[in-house]
PDB file of N, CA and C in Angstrom:
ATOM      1  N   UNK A   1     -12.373  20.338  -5.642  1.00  0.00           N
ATOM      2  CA  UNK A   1     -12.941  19.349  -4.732  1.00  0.00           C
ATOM      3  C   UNK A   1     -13.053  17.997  -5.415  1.00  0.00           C
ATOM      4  N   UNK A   2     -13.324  17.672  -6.828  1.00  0.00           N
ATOM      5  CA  UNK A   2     -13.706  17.090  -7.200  1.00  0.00           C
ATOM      6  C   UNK A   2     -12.127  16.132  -7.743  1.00  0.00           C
ATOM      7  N   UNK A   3     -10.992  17.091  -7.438  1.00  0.00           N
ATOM      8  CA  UNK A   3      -9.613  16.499  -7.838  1.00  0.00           C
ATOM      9  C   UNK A   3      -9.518  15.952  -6.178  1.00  0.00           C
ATOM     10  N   UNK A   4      -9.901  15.996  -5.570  1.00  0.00           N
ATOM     11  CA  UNK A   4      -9.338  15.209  -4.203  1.00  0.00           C
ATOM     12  C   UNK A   4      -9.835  13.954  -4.025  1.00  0.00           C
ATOM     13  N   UNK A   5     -11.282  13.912  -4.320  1.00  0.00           N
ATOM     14  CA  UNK A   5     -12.021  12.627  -4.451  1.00  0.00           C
ATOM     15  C   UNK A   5     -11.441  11.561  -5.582  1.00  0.00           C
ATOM     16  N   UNK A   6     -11.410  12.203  -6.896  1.00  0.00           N
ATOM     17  CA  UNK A   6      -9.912  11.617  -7.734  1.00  0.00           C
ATOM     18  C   UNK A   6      -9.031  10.926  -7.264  1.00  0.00           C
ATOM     19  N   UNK A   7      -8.288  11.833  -6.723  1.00  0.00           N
ATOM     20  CA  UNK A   7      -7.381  11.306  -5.565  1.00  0.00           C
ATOM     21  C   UNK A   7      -7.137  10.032  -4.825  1.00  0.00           C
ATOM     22  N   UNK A   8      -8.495  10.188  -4.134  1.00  0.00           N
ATOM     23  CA  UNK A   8      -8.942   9.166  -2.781  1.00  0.00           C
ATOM     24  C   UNK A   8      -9.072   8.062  -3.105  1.00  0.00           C
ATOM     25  N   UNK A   9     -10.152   8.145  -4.792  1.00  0.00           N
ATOM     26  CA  UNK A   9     -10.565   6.812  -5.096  1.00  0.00           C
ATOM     27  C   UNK A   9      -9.083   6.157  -6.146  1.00  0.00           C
ATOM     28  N   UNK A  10      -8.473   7.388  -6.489  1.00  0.00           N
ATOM     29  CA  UNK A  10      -6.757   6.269  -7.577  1.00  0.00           C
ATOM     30  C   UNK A  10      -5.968   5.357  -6.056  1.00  0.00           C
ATOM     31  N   UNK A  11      -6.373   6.388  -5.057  1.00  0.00           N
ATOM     32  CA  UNK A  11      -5.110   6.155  -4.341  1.00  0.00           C
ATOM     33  C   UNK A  11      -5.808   4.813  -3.190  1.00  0.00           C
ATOM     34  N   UNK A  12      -6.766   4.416  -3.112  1.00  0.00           N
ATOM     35  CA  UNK A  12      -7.393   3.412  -2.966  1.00  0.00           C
ATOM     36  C   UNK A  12      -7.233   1.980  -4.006  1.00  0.00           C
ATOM     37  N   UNK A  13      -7.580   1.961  -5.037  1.00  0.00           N
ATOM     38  CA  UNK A  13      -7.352   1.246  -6.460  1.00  0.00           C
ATOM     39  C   UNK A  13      -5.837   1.216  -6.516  1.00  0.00           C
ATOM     40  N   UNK A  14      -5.049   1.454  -6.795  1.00  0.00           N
ATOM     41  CA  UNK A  14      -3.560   1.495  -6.606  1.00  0.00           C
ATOM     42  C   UNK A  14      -3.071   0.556  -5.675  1.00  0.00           C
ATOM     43  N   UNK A  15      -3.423   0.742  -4.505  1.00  0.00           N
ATOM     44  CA  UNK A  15      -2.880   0.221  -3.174  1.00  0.00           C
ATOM     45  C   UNK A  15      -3.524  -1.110  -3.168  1.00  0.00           C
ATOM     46  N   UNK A  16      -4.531  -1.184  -3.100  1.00  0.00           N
ATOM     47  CA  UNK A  16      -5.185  -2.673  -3.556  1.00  0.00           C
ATOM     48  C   UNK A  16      -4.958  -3.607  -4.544  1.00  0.00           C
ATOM     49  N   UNK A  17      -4.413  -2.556  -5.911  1.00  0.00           N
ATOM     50  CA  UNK A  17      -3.724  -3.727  -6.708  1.00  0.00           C
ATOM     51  C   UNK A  17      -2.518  -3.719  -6.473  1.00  0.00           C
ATOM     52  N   UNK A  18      -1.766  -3.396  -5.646  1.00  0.00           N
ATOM     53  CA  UNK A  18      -0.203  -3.633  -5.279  1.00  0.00           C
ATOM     54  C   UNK A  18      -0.547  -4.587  -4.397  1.00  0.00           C
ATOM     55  N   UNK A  19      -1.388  -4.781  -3.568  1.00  0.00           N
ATOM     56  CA  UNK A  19      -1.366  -5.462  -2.857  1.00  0.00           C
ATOM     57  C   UNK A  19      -1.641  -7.068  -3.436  1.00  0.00           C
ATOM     58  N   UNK A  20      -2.507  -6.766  -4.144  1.00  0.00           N
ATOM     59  CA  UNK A  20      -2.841  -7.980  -4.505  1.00  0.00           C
ATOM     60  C   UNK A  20      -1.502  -8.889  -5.704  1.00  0.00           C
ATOM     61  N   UNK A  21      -0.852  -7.636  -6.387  1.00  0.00           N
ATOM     62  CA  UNK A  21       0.288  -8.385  -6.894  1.00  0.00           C
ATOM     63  C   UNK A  21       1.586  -8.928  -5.656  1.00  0.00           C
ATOM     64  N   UNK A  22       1.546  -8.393  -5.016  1.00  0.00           N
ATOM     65  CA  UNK A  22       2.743  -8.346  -3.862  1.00  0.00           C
ATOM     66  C   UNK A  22       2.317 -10.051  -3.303  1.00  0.00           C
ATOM     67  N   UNK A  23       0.664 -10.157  -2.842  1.00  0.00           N
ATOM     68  CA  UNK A  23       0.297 -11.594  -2.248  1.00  0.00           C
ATOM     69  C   UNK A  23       0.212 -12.912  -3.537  1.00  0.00           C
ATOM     70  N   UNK A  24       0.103 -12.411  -4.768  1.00  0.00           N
ATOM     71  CA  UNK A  24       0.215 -13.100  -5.839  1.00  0.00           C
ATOM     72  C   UNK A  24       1.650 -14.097  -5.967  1.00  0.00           C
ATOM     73  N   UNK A  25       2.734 -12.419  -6.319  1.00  0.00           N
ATOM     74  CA  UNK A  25       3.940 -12.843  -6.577  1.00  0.00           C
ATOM     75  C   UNK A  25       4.800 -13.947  -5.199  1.00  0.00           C
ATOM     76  N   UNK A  26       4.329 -13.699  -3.972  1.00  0.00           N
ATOM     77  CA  UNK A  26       4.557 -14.621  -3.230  1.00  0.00           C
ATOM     78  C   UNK A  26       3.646 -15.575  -2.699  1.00  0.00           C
ATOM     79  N   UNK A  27       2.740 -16.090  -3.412  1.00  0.00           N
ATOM     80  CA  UNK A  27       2.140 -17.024  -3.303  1.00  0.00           C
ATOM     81  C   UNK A  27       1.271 -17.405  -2.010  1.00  0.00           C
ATOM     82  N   UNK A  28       0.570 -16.149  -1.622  1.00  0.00           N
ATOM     83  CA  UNK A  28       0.055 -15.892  -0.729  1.00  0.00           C
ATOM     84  C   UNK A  28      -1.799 -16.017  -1.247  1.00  0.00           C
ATOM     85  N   UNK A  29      -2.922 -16.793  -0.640  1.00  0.00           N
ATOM     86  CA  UNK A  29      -4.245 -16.505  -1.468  1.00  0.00           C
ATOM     87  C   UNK A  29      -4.907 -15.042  -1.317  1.00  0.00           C
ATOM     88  N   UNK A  30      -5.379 -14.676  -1.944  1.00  0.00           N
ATOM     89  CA  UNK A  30      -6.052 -13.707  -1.797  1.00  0.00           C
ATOM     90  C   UNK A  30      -7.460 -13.343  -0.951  1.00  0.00           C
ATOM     91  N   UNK A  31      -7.883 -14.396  -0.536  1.00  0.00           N
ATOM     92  CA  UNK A  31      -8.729 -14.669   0.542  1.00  0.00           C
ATOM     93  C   UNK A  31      -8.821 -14.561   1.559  1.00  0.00           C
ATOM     94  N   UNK A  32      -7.598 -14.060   2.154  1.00  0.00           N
ATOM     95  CA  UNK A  32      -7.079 -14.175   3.763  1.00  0.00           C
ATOM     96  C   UNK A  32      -7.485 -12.164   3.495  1.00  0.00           C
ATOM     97  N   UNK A  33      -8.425 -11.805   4.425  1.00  0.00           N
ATOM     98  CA  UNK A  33      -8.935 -10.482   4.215  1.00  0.00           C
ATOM     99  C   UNK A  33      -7.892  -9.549   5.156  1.00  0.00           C
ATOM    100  N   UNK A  34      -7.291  -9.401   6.138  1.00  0.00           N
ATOM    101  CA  UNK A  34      -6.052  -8.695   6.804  1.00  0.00           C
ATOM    102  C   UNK A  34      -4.948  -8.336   5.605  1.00  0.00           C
ATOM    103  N   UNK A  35      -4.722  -7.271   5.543  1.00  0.00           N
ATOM    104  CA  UNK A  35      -3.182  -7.006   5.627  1.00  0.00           C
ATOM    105  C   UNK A  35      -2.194  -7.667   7.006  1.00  0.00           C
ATOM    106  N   UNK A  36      -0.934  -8.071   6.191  1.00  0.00           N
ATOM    107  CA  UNK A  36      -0.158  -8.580   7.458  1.00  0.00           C
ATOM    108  C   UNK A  36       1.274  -8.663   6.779  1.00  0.00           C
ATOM    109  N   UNK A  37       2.254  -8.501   7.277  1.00  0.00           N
ATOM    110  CA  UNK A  37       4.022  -7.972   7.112  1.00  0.00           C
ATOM    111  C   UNK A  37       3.668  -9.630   6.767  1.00  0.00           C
ATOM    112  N   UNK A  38       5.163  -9.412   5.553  1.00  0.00           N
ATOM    113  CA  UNK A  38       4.847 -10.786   4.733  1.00  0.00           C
ATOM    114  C   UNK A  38       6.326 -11.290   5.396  1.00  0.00           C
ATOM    115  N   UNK A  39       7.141 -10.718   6.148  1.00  0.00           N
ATOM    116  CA  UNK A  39       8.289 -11.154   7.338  1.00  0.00           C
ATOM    117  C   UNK A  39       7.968 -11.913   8.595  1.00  0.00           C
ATOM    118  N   UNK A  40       7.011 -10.721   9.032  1.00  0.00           N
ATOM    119  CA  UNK A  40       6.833 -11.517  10.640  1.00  0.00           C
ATOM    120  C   UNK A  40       5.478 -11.506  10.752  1.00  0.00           C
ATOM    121  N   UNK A  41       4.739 -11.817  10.042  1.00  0.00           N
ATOM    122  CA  UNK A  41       3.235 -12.476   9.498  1.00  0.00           C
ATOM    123  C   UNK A  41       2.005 -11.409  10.715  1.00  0.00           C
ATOM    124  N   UNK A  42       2.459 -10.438  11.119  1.00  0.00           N
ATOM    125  CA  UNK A  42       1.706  -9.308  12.362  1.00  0.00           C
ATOM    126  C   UNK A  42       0.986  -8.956  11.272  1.00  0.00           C
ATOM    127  N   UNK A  43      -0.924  -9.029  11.806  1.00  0.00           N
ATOM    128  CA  UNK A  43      -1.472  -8.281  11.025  1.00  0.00           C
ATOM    129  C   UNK A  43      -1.717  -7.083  11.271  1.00  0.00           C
ATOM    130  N   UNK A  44      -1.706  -5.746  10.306  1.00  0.00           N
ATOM    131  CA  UNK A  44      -1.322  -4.776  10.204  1.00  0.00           C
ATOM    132  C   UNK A  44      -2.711  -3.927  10.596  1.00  0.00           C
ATOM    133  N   UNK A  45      -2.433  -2.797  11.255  1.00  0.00           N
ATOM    134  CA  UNK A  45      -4.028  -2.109  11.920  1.00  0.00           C
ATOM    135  C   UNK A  45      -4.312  -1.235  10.323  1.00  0.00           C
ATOM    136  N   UNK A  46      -5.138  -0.532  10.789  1.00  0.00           N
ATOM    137  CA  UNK A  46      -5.781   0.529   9.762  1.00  0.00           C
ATOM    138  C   UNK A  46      -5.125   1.487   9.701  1.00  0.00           C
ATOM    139  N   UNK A  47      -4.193   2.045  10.536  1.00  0.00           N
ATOM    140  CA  UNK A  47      -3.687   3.282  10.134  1.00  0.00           C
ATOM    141  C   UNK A  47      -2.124   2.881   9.533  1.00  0.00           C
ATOM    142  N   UNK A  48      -1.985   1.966   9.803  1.00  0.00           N
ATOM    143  CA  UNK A  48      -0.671   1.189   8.759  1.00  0.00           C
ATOM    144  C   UNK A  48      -0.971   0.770   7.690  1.00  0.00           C
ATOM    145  N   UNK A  49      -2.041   0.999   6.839  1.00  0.00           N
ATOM    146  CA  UNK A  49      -2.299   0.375   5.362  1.00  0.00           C
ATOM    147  C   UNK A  49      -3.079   1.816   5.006  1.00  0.00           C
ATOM    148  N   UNK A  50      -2.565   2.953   5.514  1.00  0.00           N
ATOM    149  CA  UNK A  50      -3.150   4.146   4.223  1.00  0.00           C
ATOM    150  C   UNK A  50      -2.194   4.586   3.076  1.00  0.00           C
ATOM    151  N   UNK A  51      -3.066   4.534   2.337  1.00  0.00           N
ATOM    152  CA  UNK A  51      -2.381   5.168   1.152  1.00  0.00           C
ATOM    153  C   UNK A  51      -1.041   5.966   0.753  1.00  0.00           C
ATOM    154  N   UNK A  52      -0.082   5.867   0.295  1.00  0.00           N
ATOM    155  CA  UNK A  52       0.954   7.015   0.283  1.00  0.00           C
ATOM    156  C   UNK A  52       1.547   7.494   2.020  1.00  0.00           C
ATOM    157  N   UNK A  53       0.356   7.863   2.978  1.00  0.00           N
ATOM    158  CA  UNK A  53       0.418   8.289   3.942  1.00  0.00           C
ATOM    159  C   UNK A  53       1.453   7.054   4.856  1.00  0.00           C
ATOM    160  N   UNK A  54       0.868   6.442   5.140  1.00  0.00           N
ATOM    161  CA  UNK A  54       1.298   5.216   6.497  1.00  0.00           C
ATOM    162  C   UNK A  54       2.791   5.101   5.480  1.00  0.00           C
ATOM    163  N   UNK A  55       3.017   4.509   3.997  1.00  0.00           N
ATOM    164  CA  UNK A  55       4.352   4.986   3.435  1.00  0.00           C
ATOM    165  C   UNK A  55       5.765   5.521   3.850  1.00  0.00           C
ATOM    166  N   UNK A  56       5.276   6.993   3.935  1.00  0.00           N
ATOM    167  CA  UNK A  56       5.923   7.920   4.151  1.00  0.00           C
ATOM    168  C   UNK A  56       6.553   7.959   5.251  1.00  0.00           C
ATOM    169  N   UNK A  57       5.267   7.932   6.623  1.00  0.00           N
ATOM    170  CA  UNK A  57       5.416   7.844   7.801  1.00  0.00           C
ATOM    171  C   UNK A  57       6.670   6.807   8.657  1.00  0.00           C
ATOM    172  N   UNK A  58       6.184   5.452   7.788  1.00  0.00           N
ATOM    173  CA  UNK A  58       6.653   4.571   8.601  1.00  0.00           C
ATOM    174  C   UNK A  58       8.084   4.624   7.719  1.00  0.00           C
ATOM    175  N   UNK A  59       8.492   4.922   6.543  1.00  0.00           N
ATOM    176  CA  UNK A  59       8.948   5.220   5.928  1.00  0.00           C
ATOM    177  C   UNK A  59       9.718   3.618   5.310  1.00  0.00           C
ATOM    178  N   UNK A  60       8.157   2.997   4.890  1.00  0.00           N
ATOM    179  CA  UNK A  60       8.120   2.065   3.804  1.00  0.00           C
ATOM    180  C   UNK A  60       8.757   0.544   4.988  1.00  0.00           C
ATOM    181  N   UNK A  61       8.643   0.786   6.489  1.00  0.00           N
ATOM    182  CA  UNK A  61       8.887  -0.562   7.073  1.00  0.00           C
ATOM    183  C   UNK A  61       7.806  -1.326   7.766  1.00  0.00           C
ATOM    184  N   UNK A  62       7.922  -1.945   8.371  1.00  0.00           N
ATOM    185  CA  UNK A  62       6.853  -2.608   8.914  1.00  0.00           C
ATOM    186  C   UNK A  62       7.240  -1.902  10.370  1.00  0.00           C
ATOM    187  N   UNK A  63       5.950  -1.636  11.126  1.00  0.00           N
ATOM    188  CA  UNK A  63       5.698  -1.248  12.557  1.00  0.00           C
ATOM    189  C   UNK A  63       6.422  -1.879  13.357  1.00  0.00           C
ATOM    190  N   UNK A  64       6.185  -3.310  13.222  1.00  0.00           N
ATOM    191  CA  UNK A  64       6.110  -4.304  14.353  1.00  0.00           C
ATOM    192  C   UNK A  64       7.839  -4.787  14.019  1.00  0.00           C
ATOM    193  N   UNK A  65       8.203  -5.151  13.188  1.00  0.00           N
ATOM    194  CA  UNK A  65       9.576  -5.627  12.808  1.00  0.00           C
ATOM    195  C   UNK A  65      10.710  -5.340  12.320  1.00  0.00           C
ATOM    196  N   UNK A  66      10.080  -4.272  11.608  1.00  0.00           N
ATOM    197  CA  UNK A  66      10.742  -2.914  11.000  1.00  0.00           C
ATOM    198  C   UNK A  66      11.534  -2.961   9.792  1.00  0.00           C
ATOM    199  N   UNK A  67      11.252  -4.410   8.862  1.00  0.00           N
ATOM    200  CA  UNK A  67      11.655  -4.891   8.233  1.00  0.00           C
ATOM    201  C   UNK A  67      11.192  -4.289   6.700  1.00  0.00           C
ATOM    202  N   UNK A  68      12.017  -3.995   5.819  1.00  0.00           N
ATOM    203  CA  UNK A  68      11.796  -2.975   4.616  1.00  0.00           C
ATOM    204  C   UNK A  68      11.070  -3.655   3.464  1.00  0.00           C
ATOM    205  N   UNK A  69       9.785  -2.592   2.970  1.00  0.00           N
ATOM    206  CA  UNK A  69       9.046  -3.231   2.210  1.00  0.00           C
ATOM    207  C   UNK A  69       9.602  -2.924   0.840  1.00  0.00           C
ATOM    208  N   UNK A  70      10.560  -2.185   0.875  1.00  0.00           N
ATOM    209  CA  UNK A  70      11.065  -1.989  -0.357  1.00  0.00           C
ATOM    210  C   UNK A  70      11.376  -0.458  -0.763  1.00  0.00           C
ATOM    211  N   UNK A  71      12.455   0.109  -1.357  1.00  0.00           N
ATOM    212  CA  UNK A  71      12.725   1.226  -1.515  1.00  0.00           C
ATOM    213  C   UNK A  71      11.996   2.225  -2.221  1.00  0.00           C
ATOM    214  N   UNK A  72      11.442   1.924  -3.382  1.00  0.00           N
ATOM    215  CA  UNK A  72      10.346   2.672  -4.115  1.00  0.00           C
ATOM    216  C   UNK A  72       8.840   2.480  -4.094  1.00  0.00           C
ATOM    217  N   UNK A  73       8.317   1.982  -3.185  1.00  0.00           N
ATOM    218  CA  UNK A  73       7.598   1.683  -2.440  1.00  0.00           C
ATOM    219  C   UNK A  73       6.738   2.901  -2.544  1.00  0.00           C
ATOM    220  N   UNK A  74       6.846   4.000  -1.848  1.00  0.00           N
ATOM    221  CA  UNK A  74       6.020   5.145  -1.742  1.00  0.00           C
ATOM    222  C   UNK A  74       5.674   5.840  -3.258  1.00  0.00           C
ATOM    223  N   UNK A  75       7.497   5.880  -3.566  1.00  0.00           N
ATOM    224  CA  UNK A  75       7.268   6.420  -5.162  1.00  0.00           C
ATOM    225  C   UNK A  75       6.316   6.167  -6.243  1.00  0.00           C
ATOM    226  N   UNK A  76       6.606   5.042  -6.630  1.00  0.00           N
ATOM    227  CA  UNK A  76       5.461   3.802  -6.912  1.00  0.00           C
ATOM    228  C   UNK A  76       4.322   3.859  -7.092  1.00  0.00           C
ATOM    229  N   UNK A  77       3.520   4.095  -5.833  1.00  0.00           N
ATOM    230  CA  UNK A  77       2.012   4.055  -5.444  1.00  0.00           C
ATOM    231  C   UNK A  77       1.640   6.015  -5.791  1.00  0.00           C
ATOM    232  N   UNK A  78       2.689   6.646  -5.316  1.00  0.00           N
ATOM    233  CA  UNK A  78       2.023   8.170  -5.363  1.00  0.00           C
ATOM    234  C   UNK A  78       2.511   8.451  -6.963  1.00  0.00           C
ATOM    235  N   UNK A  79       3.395   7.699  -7.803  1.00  0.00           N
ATOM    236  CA  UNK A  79       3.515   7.988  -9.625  1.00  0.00           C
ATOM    237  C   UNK A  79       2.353   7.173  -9.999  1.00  0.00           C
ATOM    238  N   UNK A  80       1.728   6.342  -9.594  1.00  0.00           N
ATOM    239  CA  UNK A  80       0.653   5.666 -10.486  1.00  0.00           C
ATOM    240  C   UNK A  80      -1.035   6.878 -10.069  1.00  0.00           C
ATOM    241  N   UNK A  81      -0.832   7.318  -8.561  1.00  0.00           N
ATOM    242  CA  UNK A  81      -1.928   7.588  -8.271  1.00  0.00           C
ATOM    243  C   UNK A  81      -1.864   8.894  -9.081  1.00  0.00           C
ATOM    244  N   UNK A  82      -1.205   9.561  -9.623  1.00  0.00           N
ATOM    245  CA  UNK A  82      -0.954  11.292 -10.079  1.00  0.00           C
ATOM    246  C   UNK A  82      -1.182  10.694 -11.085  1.00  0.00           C
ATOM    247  N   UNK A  83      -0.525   9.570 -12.191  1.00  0.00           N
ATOM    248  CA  UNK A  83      -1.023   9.810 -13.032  1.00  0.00           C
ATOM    249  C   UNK A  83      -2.238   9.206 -13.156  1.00  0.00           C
ATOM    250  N   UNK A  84      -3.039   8.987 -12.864  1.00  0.00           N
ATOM    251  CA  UNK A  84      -4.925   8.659 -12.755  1.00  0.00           C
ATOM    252  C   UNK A  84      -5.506   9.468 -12.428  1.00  0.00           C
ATOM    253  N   UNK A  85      -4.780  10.207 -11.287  1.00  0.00           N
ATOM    254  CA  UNK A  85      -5.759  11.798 -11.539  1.00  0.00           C
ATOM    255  C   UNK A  85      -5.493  13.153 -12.434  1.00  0.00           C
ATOM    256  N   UNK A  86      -4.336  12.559 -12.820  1.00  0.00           N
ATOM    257  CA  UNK A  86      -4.191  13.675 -13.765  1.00  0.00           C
ATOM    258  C   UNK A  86      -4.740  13.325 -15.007  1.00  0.00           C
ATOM    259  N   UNK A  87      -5.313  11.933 -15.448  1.00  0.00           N
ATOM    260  CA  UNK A  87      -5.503  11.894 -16.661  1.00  0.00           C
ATOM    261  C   UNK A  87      -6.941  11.919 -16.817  1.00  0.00           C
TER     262      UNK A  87
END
């Protein structure tokens, strides 16, 4: 039980600092509190910014535009989150 909460909280921390490098590297402030497709500027609901999950699903595009966030994308976020709970 106590490896799932692990889990929840890498795979939270992870996603937030991708995010925040992703709005960095394109010169986006960090102040603007939405997620939003950095293509067609739609801000993104809650079940499109989960963890690994929304990923998979949408299978790494945007909902609204369908425009690719990038190929290793899922990989990425679920190799950093395993290794934080595994360590």
């Amino acid at each position: 039980m106590e490896n799932i909460f692990v889990f929840l909280f890498n795979s939270i921390i992870v996603s937030t600092i991708i995010c925040a490098a992703a709005r960095l590297s394109n010169s986006v402030s960090l102040k603007i509190q939405r997620s939003f497709c950095f293509y067609c500027d739609h801000n993104l609901a809650w079940f499109d910014i989960i963890p690994v999950i929304s990923a998979c699903v949408l299978r790494n595009k945007c909902r609204y535009c369908h425009a690719h966030f990038g190929h290793y994308y899922a990989i990425f976020e679920l190799s950093y989150i395993l290794i934080g709970t595994l360590l």
